[in-house]
N, C-alpha and C. Protein backbone atom coordinates (compact mmCIF):
# COMPACT_ATOMS: atom_id res chain seq x y z
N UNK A 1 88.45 110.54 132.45
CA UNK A 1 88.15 109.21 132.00
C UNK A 1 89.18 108.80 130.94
N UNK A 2 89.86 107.78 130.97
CA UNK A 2 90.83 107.08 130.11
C UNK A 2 90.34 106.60 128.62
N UNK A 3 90.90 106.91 127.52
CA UNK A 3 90.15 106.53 126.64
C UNK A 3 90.11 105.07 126.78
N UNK A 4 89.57 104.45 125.36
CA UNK A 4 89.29 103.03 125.45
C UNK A 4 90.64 102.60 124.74
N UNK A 5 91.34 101.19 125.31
CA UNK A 5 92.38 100.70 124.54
C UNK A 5 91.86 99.90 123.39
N UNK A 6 92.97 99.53 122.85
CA UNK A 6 93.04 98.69 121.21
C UNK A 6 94.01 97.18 121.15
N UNK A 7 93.39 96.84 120.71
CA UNK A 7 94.67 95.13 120.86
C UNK A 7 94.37 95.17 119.27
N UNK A 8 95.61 94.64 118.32
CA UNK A 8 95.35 94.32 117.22
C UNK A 8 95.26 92.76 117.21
N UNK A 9 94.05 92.35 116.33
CA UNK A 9 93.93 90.94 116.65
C UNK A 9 95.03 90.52 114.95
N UNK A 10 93.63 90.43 113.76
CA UNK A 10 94.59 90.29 112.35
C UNK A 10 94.19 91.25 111.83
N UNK A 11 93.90 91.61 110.68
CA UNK A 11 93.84 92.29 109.79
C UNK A 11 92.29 93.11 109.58
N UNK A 12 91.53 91.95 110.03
CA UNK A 12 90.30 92.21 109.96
C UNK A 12 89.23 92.35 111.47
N UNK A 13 90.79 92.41 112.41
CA UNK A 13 89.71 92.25 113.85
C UNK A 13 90.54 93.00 114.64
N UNK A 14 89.67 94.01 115.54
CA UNK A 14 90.42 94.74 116.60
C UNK A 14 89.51 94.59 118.11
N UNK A 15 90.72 94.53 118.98
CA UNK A 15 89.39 94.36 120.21
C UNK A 15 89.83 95.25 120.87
N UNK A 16 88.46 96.37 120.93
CA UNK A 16 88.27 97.70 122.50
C UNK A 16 87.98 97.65 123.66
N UNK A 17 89.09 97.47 124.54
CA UNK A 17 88.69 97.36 126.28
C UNK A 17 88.23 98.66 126.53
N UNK A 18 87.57 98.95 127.25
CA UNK A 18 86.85 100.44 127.56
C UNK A 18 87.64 100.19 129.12
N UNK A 19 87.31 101.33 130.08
CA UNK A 19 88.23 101.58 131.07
C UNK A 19 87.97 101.24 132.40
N UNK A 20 86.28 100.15 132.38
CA UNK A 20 85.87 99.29 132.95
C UNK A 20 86.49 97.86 132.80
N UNK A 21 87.08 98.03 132.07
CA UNK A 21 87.38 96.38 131.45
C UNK A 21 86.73 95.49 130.26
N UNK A 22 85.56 96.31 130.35
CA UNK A 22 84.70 95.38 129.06
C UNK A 22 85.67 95.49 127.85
N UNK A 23 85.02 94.49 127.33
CA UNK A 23 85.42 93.82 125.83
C UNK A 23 84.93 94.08 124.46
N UNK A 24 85.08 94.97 123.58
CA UNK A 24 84.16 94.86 122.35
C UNK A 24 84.82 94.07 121.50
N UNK A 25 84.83 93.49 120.23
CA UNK A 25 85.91 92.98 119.27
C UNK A 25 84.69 93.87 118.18
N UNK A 26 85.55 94.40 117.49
CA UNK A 26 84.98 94.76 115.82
C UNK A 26 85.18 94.07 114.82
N UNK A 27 84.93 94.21 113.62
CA UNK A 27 85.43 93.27 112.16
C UNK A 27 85.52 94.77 111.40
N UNK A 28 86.11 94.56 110.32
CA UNK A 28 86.16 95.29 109.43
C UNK A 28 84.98 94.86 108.06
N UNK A 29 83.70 95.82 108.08
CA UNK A 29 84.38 97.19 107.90
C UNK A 29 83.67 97.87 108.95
N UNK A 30 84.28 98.76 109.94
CA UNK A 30 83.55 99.80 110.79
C UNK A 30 83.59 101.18 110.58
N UNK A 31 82.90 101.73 111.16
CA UNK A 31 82.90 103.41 111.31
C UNK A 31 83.59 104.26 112.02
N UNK A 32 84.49 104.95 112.00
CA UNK A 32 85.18 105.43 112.39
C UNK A 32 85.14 107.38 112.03
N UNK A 33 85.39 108.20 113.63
CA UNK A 33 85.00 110.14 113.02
C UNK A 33 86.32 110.21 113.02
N UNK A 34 86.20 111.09 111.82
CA UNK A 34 87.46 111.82 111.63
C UNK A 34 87.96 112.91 112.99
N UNK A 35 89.05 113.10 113.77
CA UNK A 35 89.10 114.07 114.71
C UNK A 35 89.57 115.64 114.29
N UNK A 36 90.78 115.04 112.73
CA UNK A 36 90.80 116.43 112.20
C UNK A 36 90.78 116.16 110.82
N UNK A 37 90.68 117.75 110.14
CA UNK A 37 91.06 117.86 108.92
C UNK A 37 92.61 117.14 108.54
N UNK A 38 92.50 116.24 107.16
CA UNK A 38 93.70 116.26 105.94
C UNK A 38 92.86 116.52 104.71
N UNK A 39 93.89 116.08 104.25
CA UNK A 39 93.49 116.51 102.46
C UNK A 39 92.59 116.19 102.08
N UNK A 40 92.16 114.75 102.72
CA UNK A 40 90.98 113.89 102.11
C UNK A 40 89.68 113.73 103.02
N UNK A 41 89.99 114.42 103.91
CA UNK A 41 88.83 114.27 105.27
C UNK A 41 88.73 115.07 105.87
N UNK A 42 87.73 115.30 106.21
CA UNK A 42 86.81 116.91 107.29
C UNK A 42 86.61 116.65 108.33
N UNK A 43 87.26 117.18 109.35
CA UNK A 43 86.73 116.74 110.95
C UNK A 43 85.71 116.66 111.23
N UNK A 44 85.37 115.63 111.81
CA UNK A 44 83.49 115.22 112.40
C UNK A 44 83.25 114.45 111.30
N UNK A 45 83.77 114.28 110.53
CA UNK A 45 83.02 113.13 109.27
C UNK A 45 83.21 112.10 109.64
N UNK A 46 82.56 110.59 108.79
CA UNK A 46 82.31 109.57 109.10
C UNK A 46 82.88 108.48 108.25
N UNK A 47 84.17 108.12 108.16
CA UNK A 47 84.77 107.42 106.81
C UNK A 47 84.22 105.79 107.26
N UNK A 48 84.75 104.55 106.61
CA UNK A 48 84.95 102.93 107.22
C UNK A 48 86.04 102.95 107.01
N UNK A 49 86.65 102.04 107.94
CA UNK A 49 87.66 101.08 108.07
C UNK A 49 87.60 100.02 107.20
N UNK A 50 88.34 99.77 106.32
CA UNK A 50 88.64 98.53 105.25
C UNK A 50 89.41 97.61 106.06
N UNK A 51 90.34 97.90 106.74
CA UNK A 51 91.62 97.26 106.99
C UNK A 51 92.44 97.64 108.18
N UNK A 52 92.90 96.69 108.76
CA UNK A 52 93.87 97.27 109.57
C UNK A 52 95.05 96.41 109.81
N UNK A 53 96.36 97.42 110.37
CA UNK A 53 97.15 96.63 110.43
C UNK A 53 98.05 97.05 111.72
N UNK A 54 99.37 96.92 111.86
CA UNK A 54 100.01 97.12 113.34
C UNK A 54 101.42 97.04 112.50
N UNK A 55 102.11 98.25 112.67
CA UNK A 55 103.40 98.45 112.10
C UNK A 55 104.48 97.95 113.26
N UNK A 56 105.82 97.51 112.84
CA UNK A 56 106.88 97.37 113.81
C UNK A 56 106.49 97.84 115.15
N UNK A 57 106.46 99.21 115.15
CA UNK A 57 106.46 99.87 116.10
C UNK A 57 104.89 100.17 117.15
N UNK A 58 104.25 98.85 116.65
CA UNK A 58 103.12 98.73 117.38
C UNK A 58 102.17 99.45 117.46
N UNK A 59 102.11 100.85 116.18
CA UNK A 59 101.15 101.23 115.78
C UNK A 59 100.07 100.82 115.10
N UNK A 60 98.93 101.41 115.22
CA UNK A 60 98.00 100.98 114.56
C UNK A 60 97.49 101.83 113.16
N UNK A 61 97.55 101.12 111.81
CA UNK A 61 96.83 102.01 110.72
C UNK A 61 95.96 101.40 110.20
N UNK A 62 94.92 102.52 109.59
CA UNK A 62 94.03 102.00 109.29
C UNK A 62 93.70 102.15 107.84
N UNK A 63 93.61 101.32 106.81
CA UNK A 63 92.93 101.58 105.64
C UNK A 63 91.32 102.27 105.47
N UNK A 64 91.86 103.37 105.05
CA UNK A 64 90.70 103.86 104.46
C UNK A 64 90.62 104.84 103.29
N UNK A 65 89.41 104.46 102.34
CA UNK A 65 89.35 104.69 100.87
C UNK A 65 90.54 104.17 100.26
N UNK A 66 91.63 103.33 100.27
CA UNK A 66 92.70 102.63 99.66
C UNK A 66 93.75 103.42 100.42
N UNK A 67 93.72 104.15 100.90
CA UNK A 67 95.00 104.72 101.40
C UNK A 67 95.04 104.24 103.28
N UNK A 68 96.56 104.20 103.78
CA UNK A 68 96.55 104.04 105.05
C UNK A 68 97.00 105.24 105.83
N UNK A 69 96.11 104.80 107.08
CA UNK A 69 96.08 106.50 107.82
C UNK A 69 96.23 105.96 109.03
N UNK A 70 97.33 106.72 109.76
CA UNK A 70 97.54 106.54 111.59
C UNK A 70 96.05 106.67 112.61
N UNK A 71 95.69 105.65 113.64
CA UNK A 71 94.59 105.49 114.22
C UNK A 71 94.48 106.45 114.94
N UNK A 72 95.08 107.48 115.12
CA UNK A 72 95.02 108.42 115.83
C UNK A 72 94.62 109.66 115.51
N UNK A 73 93.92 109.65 113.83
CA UNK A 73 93.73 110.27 113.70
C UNK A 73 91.85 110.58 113.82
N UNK A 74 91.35 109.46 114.23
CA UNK A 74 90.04 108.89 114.16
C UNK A 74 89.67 108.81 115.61
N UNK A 75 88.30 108.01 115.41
CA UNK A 75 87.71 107.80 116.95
C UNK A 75 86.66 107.00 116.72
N UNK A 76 86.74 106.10 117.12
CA UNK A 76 85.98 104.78 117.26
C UNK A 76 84.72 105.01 118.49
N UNK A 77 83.45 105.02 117.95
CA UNK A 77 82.54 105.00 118.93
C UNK A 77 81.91 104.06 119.14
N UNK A 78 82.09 103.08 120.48
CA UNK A 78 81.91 101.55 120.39
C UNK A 78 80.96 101.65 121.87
N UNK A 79 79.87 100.81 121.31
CA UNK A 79 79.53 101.00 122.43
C UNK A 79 78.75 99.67 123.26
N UNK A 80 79.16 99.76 124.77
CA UNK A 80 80.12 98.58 125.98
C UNK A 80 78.35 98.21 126.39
């Protein structure tokens, strides 16, 4: 099964196509699991999303606790 994609809308809105096609849009602030350990986070934990943004290179980061962190390091459980 394909994960679910991401469109960055602005700052405060992201929308999840799941691999049916459906549509979610989120706002900030959401919930988001950590997938691994860093310095500041324990895998399986449960931080929010403050913020988000979309770098040059069409990545996605996400503010959380004031600092920004690559979306890849998380997992959005949204549900279609």
């Amino acid at each position: 099964m394909d994960p679910p994609k991401f469109t960055f809308v602005n700052n405060n809105t992201l929308i999840v196509i799941n691999q049916k096609g459906k549509i979610r849009q989120l706002f900030t602030p959401f919930n988001v699991q950590v997938l691994q350990d860093t310095a500041h986070f324990k895998e399986n934990s449960w931080v929010v999303v403050e913020e988000i943004r979309q770098l040059p290179q069409h990545i996605l980061i996400y503010r959380v606790i004031n600092q920004w962190w690559p979306y890849y390091i998380f997992k959005i459980d949204v549900k279609f």
